[in-house]
C-alpha atoms as a PDB file:
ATOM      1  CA  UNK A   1     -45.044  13.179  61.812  1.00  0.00           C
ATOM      2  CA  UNK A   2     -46.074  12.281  58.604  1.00  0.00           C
ATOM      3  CA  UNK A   3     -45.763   8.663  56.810  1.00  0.00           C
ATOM      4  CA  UNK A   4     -43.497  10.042  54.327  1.00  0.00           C
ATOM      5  CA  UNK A   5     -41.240  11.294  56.820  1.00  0.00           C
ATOM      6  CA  UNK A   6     -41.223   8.543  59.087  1.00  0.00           C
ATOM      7  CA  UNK A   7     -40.370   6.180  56.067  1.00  0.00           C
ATOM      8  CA  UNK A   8     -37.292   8.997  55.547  1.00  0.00           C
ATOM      9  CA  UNK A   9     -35.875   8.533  58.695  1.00  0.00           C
ATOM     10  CA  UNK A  10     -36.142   4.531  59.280  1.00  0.00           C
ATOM     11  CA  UNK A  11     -34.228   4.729  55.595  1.00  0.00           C
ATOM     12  CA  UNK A  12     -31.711   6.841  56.896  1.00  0.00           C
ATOM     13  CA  UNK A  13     -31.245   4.741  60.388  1.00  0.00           C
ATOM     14  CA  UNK A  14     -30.620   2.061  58.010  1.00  0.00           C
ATOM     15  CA  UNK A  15     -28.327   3.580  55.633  1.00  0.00           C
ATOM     16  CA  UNK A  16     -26.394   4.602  58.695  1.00  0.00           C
ATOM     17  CA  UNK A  17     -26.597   0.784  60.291  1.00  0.00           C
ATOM     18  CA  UNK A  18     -25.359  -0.632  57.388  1.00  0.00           C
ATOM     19  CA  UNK A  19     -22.268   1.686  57.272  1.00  0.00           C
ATOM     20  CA  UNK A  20     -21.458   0.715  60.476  1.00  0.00           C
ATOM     21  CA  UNK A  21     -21.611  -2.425  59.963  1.00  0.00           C
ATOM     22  CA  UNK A  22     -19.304  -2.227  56.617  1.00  0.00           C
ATOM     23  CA  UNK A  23     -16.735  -0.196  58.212  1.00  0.00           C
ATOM     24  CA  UNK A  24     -16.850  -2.483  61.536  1.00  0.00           C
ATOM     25  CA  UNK A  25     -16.133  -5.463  59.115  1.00  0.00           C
ATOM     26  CA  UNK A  26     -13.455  -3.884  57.328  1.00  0.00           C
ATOM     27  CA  UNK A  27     -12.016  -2.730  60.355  1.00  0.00           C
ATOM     28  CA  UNK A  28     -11.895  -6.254  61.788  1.00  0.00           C
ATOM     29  CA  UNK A  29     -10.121  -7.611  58.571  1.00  0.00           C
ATOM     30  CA  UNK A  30      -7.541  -4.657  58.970  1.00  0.00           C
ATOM     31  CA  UNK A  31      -7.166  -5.071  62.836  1.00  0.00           C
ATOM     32  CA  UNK A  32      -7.242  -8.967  63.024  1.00  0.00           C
ATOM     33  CA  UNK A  33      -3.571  -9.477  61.590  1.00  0.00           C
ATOM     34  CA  UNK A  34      -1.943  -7.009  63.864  1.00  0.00           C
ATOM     35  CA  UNK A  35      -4.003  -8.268  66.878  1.00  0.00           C
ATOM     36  CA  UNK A  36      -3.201 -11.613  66.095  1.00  0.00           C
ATOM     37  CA  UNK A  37       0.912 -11.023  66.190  1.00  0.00           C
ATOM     38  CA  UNK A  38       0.217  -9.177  69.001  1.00  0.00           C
ATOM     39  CA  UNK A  39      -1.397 -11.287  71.119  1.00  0.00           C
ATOM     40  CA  UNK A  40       0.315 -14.531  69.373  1.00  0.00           C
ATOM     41  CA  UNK A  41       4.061 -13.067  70.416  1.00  0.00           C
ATOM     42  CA  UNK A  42       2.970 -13.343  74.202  1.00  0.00           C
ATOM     43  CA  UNK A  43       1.415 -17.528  73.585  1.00  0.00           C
ATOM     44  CA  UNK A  44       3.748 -20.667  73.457  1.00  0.00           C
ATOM     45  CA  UNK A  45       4.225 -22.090  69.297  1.00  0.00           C
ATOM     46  CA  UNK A  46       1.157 -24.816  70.644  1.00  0.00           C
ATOM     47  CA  UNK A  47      -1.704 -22.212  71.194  1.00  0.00           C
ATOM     48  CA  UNK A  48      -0.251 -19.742  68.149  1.00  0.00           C
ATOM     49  CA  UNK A  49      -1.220 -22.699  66.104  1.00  0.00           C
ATOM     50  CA  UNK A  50      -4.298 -23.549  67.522  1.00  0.00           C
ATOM     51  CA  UNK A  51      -6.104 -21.844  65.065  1.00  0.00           C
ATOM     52  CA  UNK A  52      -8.827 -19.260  66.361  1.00  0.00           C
ATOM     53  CA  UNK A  53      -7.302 -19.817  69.613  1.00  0.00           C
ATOM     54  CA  UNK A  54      -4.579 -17.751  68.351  1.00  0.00           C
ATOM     55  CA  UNK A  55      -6.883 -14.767  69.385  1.00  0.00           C
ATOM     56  CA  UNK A  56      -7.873 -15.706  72.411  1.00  0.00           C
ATOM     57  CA  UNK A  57      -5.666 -13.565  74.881  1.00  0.00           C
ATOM     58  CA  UNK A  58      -4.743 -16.634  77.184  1.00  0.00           C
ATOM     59  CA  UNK A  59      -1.381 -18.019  78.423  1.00  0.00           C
ATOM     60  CA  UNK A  60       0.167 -14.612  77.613  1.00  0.00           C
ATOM     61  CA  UNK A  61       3.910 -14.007  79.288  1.00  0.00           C
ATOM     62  CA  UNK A  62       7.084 -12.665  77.856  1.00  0.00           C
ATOM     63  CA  UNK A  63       8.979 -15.835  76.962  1.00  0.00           C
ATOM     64  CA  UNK A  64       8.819 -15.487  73.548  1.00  0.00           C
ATOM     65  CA  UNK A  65      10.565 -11.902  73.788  1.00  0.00           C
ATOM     66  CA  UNK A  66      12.755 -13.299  76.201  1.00  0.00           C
ATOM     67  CA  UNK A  67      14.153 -16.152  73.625  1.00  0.00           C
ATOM     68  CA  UNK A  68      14.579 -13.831  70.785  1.00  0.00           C
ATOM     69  CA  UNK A  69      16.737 -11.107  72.747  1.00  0.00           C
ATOM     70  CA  UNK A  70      19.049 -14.539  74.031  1.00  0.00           C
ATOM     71  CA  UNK A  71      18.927 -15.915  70.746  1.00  0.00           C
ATOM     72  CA  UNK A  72      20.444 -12.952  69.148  1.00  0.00           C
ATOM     73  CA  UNK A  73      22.925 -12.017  71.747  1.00  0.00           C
ATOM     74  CA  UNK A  74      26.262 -13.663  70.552  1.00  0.00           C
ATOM     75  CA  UNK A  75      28.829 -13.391  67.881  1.00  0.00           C
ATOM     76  CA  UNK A  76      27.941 -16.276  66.066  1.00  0.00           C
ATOM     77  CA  UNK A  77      23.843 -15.801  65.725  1.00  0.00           C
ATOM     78  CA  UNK A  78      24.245 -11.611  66.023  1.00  0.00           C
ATOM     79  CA  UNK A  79      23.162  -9.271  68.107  1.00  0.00           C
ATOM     80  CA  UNK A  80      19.408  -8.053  68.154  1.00  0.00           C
ATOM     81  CA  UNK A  81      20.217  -4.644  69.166  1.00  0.00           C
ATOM     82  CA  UNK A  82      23.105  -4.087  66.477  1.00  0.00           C
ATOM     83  CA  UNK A  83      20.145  -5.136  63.533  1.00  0.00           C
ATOM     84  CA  UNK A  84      17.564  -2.678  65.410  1.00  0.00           C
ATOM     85  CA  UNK A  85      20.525   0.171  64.930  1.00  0.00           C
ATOM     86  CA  UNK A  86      21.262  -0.847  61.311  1.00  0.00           C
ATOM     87  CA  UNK A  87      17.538  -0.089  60.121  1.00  0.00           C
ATOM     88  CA  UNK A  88      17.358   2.729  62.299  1.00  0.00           C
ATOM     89  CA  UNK A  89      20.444   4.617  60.373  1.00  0.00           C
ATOM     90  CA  UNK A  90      19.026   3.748  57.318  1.00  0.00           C
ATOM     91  CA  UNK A  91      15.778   4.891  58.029  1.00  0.00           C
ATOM     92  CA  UNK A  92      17.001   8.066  58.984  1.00  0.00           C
ATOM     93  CA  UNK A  93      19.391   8.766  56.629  1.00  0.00           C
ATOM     94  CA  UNK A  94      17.138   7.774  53.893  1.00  0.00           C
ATOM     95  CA  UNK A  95      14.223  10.175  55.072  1.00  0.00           C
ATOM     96  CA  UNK A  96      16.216  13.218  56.115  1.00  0.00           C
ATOM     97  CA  UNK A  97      18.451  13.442  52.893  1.00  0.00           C
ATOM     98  CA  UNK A  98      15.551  12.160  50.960  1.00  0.00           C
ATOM     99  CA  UNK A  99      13.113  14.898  52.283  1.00  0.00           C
ATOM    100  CA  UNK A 100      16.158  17.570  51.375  1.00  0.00           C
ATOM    101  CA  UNK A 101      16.372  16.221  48.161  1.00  0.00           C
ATOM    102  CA  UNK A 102      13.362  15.419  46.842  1.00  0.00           C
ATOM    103  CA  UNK A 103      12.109  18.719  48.367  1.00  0.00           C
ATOM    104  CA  UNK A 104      14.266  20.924  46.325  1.00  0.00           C
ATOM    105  CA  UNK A 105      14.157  19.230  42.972  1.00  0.00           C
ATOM    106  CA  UNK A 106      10.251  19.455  43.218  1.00  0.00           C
ATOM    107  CA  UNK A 107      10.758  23.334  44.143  1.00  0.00           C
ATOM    108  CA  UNK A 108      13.241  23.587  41.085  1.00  0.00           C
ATOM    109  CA  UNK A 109      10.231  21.930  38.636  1.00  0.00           C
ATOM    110  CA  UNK A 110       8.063  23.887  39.988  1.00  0.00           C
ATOM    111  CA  UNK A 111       8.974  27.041  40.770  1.00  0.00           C
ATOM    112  CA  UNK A 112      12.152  27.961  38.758  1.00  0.00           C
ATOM    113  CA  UNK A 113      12.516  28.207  34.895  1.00  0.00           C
ATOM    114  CA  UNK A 114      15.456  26.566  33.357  1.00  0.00           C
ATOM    115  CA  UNK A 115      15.856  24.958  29.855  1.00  0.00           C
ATOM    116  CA  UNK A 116      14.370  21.506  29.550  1.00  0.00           C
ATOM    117  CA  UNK A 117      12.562  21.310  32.444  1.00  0.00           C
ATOM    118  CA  UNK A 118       9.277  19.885  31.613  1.00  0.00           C
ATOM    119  CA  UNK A 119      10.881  16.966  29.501  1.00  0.00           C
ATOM    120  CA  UNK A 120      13.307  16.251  33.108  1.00  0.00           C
ATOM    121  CA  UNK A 121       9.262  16.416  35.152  1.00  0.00           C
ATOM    122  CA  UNK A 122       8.289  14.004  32.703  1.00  0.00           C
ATOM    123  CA  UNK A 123      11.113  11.382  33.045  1.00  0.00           C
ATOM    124  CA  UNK A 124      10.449  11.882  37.130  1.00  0.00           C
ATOM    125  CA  UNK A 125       6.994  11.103  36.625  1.00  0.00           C
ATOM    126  CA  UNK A 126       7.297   8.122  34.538  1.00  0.00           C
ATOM    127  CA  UNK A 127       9.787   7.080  37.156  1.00  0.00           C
ATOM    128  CA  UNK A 128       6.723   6.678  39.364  1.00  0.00           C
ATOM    129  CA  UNK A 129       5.318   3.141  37.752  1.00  0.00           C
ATOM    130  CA  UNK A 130       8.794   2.090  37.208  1.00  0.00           C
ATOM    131  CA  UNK A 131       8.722  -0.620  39.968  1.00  0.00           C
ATOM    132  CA  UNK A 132      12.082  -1.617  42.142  1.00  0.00           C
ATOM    133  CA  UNK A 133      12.583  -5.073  41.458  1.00  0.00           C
ATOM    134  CA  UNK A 134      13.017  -3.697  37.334  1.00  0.00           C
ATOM    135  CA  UNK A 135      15.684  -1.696  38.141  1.00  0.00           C
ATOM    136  CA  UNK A 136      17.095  -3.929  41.120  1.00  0.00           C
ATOM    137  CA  UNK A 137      19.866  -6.580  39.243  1.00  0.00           C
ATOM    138  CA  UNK A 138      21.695  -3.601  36.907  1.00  0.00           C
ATOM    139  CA  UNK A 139      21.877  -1.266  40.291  1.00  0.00           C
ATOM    140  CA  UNK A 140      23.582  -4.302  41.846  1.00  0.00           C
ATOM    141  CA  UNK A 141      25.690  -4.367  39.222  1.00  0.00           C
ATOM    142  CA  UNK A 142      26.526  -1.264  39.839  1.00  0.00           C
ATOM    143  CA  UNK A 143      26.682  -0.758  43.433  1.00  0.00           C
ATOM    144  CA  UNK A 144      28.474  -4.066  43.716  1.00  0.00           C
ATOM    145  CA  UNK A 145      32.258  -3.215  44.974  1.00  0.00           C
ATOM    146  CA  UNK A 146      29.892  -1.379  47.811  1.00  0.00           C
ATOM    147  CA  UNK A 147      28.034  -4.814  48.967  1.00  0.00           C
ATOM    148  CA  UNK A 148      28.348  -5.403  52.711  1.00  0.00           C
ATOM    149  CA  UNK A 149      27.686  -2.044  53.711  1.00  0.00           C
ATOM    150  CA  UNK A 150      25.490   0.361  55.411  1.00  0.00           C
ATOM    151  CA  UNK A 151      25.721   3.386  52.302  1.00  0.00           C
ATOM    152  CA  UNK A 152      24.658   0.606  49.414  1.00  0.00           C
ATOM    153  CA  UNK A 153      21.309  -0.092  51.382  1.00  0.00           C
ATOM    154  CA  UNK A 154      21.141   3.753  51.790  1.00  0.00           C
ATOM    155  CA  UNK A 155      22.328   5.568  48.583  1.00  0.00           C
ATOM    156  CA  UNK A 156      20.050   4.101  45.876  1.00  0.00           C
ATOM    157  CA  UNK A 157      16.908   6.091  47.520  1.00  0.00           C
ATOM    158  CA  UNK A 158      17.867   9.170  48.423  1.00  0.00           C
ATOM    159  CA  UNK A 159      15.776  10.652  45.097  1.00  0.00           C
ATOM    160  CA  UNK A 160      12.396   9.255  44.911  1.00  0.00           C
ATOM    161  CA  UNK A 161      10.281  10.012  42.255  1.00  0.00           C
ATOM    162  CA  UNK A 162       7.016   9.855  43.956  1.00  0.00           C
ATOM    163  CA  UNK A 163       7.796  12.130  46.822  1.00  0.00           C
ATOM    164  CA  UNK A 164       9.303  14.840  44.375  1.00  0.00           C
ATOM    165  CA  UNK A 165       5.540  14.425  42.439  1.00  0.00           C
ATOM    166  CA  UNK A 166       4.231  14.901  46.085  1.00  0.00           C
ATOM    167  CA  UNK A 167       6.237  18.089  46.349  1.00  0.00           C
ATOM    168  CA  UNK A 168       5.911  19.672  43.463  1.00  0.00           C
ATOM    169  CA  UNK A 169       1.904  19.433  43.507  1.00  0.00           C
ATOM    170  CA  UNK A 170       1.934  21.446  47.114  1.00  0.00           C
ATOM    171  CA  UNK A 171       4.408  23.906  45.793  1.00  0.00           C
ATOM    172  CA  UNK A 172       2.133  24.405  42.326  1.00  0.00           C
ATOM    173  CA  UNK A 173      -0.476  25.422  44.974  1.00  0.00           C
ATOM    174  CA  UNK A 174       1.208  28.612  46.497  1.00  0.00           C
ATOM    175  CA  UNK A 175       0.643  31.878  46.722  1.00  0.00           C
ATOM    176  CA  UNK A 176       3.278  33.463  43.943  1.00  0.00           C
ATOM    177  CA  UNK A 177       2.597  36.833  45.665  1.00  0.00           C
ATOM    178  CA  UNK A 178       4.095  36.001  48.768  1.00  0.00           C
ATOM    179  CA  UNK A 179       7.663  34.649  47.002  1.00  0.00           C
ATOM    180  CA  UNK A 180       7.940  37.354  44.465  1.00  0.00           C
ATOM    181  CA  UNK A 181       7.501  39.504  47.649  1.00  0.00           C
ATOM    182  CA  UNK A 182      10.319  38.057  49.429  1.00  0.00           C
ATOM    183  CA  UNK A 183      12.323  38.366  46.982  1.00  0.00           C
ATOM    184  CA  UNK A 184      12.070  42.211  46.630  1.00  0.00           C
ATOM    185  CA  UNK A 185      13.212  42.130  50.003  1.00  0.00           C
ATOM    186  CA  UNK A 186      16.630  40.411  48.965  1.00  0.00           C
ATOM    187  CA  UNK A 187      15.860  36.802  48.919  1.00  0.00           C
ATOM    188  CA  UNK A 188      17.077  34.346  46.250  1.00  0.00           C
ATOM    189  CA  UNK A 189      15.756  31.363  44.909  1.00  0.00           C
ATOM    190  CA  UNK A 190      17.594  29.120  47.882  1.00  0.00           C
ATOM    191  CA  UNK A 191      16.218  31.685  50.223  1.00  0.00           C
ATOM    192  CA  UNK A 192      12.685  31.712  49.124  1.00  0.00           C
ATOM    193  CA  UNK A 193      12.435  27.846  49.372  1.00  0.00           C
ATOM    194  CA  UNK A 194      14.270  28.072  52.956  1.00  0.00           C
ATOM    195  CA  UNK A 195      12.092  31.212  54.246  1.00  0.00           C
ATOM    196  CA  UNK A 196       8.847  30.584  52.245  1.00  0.00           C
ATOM    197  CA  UNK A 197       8.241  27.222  50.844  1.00  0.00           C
ATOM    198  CA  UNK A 198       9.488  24.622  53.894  1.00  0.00           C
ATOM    199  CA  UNK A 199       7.462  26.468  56.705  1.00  0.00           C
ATOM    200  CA  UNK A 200       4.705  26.227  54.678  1.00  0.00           C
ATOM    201  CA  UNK A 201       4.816  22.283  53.115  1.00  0.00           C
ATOM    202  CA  UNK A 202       5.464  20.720  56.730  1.00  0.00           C
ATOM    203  CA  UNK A 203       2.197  18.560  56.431  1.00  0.00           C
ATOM    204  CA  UNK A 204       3.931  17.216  53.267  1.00  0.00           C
ATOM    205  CA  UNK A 205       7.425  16.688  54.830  1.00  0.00           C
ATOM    206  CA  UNK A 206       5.806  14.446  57.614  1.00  0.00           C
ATOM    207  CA  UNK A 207       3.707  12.718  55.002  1.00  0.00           C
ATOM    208  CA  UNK A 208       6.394  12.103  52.738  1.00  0.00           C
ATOM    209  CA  UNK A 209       8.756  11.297  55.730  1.00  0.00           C
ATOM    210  CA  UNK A 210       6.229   8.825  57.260  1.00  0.00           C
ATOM    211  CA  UNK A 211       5.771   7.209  53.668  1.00  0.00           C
ATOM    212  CA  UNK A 212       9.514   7.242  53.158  1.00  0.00           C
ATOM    213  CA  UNK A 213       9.889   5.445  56.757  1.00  0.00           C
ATOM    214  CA  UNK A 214       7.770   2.836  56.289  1.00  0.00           C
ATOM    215  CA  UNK A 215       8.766   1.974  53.010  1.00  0.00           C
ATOM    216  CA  UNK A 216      12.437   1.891  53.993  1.00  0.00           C
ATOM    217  CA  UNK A 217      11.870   0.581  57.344  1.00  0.00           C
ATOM    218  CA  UNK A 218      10.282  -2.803  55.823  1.00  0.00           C
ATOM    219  CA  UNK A 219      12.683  -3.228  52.723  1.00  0.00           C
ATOM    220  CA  UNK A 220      13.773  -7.134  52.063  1.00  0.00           C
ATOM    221  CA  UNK A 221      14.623  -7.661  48.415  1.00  0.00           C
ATOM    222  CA  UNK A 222      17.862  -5.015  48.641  1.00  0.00           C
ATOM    223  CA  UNK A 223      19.351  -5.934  51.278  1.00  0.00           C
ATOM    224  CA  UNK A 224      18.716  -9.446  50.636  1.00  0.00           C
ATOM    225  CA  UNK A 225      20.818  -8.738  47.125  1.00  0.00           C
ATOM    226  CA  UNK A 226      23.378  -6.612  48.925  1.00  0.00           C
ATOM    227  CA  UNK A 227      24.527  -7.692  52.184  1.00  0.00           C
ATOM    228  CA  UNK A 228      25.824 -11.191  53.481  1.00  0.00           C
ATOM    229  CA  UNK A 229      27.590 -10.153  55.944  1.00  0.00           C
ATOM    230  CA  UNK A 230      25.481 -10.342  59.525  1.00  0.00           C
ATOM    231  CA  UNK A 231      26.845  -7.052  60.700  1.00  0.00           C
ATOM    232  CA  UNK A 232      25.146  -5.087  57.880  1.00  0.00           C
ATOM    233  CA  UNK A 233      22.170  -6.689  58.019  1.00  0.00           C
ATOM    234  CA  UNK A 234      18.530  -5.024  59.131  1.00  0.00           C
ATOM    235  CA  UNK A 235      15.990  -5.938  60.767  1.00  0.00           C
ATOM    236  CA  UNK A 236      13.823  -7.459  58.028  1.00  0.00           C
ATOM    237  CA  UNK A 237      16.262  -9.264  56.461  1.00  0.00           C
ATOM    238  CA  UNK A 238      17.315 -10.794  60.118  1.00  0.00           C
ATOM    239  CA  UNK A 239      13.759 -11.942  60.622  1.00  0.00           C
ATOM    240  CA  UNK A 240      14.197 -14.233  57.648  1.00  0.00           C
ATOM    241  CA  UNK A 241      16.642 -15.664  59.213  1.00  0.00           C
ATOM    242  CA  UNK A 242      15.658 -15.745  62.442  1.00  0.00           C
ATOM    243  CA  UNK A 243      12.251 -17.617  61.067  1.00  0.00           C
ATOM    244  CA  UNK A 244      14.358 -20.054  58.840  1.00  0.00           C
ATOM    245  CA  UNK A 245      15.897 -21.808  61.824  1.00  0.00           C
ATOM    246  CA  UNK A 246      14.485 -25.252  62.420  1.00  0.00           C
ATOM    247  CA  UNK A 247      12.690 -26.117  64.424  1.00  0.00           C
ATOM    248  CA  UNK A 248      10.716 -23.069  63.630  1.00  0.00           C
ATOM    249  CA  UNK A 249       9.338 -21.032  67.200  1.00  0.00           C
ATOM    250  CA  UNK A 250       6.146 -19.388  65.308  1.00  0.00           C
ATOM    251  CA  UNK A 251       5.919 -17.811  68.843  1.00  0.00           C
ATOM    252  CA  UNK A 252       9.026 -16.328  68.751  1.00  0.00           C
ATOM    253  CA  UNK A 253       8.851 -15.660  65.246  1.00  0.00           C
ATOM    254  CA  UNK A 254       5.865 -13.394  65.740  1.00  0.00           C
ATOM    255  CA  UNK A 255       7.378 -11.348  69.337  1.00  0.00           C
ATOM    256  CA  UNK A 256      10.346 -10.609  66.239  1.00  0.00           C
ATOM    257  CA  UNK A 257       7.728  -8.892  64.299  1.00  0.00           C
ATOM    258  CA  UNK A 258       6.772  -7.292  67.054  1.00  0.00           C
ATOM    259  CA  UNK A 259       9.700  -6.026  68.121  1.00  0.00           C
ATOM    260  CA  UNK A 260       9.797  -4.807  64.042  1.00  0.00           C
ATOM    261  CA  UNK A 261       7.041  -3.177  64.032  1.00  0.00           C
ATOM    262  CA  UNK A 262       7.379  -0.879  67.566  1.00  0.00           C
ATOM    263  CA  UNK A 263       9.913   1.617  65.966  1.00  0.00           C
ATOM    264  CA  UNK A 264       7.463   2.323  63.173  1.00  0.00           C
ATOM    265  CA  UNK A 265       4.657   2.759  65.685  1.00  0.00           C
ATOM    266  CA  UNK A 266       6.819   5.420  67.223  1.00  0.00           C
ATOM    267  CA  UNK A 267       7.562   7.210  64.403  1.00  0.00           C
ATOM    268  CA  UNK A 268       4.025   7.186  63.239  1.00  0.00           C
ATOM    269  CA  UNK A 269       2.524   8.732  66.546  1.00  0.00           C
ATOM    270  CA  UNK A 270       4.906  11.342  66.600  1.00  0.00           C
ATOM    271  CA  UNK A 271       4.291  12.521  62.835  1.00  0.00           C
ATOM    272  CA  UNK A 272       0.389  11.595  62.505  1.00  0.00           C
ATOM    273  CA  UNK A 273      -0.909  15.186  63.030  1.00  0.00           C
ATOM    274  CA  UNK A 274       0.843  16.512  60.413  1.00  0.00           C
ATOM    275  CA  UNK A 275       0.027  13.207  58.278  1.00  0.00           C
ATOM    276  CA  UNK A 276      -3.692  13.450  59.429  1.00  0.00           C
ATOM    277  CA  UNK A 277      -3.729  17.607  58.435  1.00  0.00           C
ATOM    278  CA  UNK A 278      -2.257  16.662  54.759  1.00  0.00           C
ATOM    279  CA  UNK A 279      -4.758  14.454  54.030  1.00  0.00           C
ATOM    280  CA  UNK A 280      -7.635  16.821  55.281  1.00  0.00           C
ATOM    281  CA  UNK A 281      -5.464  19.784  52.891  1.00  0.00           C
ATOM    282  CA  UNK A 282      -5.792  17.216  49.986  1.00  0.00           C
ATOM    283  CA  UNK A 283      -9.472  16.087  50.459  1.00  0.00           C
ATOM    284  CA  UNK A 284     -10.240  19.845  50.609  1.00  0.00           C
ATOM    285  CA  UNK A 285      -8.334  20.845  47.228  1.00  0.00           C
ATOM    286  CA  UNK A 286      -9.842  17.530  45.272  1.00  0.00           C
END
């Protein structure tokens, strides 16, 4: 083996070292957080505090969970289960009529000609860096006789603007032949985006469902404007509460954000293959 090779492959041991070594890091600062409300929800308020002996996995039992589930199981403090149900139908409704929605504007901008269509695509896409919290006080304004509700936390994001841009650049991508051929067999427009269009954009329904889910799963600031009453409220908005009470349980505080975070778990496991496969679909395109 020759000097010049050897002095190749020590750089390229190196190179590889030091890329393990960047992605353990970054890894670690992704993975501590989570670990640390794991393992803190299991560890008395005393040792949660106790600095880096947060991490240490000792004193573990289920007391914590144990307290929250009791603390939130009357009428006057709520009922744990009946917040866990609130975000759960507004998840859902949220992604399902969101993903029929947004779907079929984004096939209507890109697949159908009608008059004034690109000026409507560019409103939607300017939508996109229009943040919430702008828009937030004159929709309460006018959503307000619906406050206290489950449809006020639900209606204002049906149409998202990001997931019909998500859409409509997977649609752009497919094969015209195949439509304009189903529709010399009979089918319409609706029937072309039913037969042709879904079957082939599932990796983008799960990633726009998963991104839809999370984002609706962990929303504060609405329902914080909108709802008062207990019986309306989610989960998010209950762990405000929940961590407001003094004396303040961090232990129990952090088995509630647990508990929060399980569902979306769930959901994320049983969508990530498709999530996973859109991502590879889009690396490959760019």
């Amino acid at each position: 083996m020759t000097t010049t090779r050897k002095r190749s492959l020590r750089t390229s041991r190196w190179r590889t070292a030091r890329s393990y070594v960047i992605l353990t890091v970054l890894a670690a600062v992704y993975v501590a957080p989570a670990y640390y409300l794991l393992v803190g929800s299991f560890k008395p308020t005393a040792d949660v505090l106790g600095g880096l002996r947060g991490f240490v996995p000792e004193n573990l039992s289920f007391d914590n969970y144990r307290s929250v589930f009791d603390s939130l199981a009357s009428d006057s403090t709520g009922y744990f289960w009946r917040f866990m149900a609130n975000s759960i139908v507004i998840s859902a409704a949220v992604v399902v009529v969101g993903l029929v929605i947004n779907s079929m504007a984004a096939y209507a901008f890109a697949r159908l000609s009608w008059r004034g269509r690109d000026k409507a695509f560019l409103i939607v896409v300017a939508l996109v860096i229009v943040p919430f919290e702008a828009v937030a006080i004159p929709l309460l304004f006018m959503l307000n006789d619906m406050r206290n509700s489950l449809l006020v936390q639900i209606l204002p994001f049906f149409a998202n603007a990001f997931s019909i841009y998500l859409f409509y650049t997977f649609f752009l991508g497919l094969s015209k032949d195949v439509e304009e051929a189903a529709r010399l067999d009979g089918l319409g427009s609706f029937g072309t985006f039913v037969r042709i269009a879904v079957p082939s954009a599932k990796p983008v329904f799960a990633t726009v469902a998963i991104l839809t889910f999370l984002t609706t799963w962990g929303q504060y600031l609405w329902p914080s404007l909108v709802v008062s009453d207990p019986t309306y409220r989610p989960l998010p908005l209950e762990l405000s509460v929940f961590s407001g009470q003094m004396p303040v349980d961090w232990g129990e505080v952090l088995a509630f954000g647990a508990l929060l975070v399980l569902p979306v778990l769930v959901f994320f496991v049983a969508f990530q293959r498709f999530f996973v496969q859109s991502l590879a679909s889009s690396a490959v395109k760019g």
